[in-house]
N, C-alpha and C. Protein backbone atom coordinates (compact mmCIF):
# COMPACT_ATOMS: atom_id res chain seq x y z
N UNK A 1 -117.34 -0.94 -42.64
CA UNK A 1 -117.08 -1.32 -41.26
C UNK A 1 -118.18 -2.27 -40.78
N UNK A 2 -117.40 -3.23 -39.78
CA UNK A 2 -118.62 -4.14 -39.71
C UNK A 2 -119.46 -3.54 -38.25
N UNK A 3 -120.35 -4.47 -37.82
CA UNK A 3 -121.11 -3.69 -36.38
C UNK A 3 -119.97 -3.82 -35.47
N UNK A 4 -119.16 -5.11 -35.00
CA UNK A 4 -118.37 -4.95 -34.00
C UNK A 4 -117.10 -3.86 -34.04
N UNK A 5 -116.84 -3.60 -35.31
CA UNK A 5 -115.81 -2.48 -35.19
C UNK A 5 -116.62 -1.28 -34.99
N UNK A 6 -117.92 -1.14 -35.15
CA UNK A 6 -118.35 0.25 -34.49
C UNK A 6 -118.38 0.52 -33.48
N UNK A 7 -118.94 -1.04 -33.02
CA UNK A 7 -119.58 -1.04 -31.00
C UNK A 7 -117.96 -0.50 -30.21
N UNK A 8 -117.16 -1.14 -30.83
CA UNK A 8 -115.67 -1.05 -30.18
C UNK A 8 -114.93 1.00 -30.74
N UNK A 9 -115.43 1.04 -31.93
CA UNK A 9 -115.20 2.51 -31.65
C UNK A 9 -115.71 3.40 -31.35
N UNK A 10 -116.97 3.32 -30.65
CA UNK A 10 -117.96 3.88 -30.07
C UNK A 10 -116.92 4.15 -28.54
N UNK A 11 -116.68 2.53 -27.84
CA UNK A 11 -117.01 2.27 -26.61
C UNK A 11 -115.23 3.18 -26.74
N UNK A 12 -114.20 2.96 -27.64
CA UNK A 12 -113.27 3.65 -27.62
C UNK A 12 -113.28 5.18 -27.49
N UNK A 13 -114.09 6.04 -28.56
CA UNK A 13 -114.47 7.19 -28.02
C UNK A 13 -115.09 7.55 -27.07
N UNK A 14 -115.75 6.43 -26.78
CA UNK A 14 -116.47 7.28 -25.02
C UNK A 14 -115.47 7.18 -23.97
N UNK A 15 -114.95 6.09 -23.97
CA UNK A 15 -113.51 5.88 -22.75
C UNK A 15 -112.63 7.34 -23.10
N UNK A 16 -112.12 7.70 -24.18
CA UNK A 16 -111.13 8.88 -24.43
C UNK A 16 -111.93 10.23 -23.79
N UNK A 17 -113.36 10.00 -23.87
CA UNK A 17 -114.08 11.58 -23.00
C UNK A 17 -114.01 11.27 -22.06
N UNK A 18 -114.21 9.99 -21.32
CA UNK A 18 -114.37 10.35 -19.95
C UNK A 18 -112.57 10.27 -19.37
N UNK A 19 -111.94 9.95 -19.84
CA UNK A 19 -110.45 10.02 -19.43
C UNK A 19 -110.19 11.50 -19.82
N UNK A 20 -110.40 11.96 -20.63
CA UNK A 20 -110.03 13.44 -20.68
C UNK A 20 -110.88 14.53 -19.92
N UNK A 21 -111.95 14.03 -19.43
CA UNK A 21 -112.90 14.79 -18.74
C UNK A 21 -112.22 14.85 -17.31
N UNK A 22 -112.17 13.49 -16.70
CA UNK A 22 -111.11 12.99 -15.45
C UNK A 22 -109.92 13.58 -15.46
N UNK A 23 -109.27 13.54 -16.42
CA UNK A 23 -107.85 14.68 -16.22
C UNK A 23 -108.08 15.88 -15.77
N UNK A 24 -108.78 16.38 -16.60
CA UNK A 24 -109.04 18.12 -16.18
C UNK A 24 -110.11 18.05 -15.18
N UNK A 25 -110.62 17.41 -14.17
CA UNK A 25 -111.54 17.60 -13.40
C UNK A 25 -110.32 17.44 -11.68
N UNK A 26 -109.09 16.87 -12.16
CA UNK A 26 -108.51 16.69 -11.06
C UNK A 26 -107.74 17.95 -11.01
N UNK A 27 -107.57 18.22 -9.65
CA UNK A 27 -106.82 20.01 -9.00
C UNK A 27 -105.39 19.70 -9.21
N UNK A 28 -104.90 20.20 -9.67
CA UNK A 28 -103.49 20.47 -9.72
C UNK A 28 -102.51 20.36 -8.51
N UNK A 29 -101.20 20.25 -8.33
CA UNK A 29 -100.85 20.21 -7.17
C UNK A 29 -99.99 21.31 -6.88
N UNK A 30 -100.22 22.04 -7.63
CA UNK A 30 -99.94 23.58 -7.02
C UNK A 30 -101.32 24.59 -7.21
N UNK A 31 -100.86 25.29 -5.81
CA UNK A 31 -101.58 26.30 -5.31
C UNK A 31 -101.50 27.86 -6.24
N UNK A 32 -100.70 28.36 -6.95
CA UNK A 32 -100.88 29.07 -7.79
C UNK A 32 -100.59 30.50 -7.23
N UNK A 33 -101.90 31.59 -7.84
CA UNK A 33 -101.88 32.69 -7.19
C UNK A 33 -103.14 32.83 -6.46
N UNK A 34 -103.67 31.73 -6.22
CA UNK A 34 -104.99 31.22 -5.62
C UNK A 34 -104.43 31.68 -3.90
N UNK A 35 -103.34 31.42 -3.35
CA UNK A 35 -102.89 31.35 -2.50
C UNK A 35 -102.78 32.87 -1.86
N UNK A 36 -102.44 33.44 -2.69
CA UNK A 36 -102.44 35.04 -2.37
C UNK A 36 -103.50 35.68 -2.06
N UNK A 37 -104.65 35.19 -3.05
CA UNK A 37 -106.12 35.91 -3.11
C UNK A 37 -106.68 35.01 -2.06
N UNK A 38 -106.26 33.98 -0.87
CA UNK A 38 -107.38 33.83 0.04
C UNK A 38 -107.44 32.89 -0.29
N UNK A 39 -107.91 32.03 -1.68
CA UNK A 39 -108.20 30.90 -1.96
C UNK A 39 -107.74 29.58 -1.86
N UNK A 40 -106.98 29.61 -0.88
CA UNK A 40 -106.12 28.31 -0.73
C UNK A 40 -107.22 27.10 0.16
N UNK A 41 -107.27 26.02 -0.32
CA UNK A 41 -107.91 25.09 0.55
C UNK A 41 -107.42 25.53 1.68
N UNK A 42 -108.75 24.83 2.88
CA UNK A 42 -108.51 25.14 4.75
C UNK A 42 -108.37 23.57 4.92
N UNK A 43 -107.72 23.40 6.03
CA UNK A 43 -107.77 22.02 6.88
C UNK A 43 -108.96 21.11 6.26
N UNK A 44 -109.93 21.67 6.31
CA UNK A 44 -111.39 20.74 6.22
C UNK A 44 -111.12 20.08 5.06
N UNK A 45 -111.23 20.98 4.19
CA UNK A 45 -111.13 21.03 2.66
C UNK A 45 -110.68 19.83 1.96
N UNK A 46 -109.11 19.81 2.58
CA UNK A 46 -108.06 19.37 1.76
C UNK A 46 -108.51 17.92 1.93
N UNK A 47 -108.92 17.67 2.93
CA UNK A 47 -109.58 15.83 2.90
C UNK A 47 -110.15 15.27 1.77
N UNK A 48 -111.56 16.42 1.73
CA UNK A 48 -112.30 16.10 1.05
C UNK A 48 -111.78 16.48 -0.76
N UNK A 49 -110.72 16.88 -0.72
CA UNK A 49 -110.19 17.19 -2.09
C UNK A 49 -109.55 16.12 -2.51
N UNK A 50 -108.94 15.49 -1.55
CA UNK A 50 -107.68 14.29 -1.62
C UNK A 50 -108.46 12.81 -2.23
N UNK A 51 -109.86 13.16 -1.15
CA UNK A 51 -110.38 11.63 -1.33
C UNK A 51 -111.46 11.96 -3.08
N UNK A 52 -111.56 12.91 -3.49
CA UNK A 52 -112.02 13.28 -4.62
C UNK A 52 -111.53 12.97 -5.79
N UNK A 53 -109.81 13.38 -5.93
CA UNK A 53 -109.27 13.61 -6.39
C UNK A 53 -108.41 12.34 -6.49
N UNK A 54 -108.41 11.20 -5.52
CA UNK A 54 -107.83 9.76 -5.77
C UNK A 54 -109.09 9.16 -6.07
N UNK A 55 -110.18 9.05 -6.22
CA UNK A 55 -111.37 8.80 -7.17
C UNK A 55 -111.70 8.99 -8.62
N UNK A 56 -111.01 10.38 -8.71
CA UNK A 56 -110.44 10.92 -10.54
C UNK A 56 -109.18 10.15 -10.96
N UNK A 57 -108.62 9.98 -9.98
CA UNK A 57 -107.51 9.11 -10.24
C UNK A 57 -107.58 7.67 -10.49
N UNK A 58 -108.47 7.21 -9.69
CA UNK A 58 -108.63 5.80 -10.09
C UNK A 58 -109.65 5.33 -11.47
N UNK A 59 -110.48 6.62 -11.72
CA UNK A 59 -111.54 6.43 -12.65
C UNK A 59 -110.30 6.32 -14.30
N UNK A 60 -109.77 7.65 -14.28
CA UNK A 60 -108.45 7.88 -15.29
C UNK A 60 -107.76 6.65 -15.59
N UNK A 61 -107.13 5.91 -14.66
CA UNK A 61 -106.43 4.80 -14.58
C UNK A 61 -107.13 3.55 -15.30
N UNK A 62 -108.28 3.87 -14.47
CA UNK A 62 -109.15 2.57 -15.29
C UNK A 62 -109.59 2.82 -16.62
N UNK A 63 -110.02 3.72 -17.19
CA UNK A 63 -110.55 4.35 -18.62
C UNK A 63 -109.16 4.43 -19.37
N UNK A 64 -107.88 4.50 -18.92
CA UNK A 64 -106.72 4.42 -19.54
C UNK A 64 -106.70 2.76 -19.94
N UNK A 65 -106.48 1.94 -19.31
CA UNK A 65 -106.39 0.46 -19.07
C UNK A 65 -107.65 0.04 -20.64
N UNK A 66 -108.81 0.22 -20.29
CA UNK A 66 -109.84 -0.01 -21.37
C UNK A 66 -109.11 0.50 -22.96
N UNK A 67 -108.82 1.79 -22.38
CA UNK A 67 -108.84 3.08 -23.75
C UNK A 67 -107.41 1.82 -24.57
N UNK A 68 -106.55 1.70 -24.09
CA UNK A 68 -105.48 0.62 -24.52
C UNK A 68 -105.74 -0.67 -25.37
N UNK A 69 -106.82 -1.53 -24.36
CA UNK A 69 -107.45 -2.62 -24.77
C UNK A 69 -107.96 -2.17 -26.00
N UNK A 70 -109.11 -1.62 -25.64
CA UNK A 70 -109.80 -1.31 -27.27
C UNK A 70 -108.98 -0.85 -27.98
N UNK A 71 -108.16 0.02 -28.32
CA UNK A 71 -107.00 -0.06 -29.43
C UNK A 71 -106.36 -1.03 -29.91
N UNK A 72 -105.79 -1.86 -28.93
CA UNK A 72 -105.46 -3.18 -29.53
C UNK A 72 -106.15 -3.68 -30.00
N UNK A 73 -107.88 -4.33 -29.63
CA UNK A 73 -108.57 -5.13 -30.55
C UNK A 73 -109.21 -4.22 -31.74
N UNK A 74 -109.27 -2.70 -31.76
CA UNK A 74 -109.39 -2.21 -33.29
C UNK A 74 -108.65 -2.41 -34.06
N UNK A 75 -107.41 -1.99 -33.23
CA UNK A 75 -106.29 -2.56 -34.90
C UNK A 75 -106.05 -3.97 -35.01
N UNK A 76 -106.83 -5.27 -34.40
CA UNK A 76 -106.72 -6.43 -34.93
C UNK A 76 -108.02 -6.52 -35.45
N UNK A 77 -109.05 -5.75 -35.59
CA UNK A 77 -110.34 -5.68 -36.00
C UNK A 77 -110.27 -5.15 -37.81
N UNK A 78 -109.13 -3.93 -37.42
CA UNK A 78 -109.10 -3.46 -38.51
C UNK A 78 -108.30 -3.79 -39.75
């Protein structure tokens, strides 16, 4: 392998952690049995969950977009 196919599967595996890290860091959109036990977001909350949670969203989106690119130029690399 030469250096640029490493730098590029490096930068490919790091995009796939942080896109999979971003998935599971965003709340689900159901409430569950969370709801029963008390735990349901309050008024306040839910703002600050929303604007959190379209931030995981936009990070995902973008690390998706990359994660793509670099696949394409590995397999013309490779």
């Amino acid at each position: 392998m030469t250096a640029i196919q490493w730098i590029v599967g490096i930068a490919l595996l790091i995009a796939a952690l942080i896109m999979v890290v971003t998935v599971l860091l965003q709340s689900s959109e159901r409430t569950g049995i969370g709801a029963v036990s008390g735990a349901a977001e309050t008024f306040f909350g839910k703002n600050k969950a929303k604007g959190m949670d379209a931030k995981l969203a936009l990070v995902t989106k973008i690390c998706t977009c990359i994660f793509v690119a670099l696949s394409i130029v590995m397999m013309f690399l490779g």
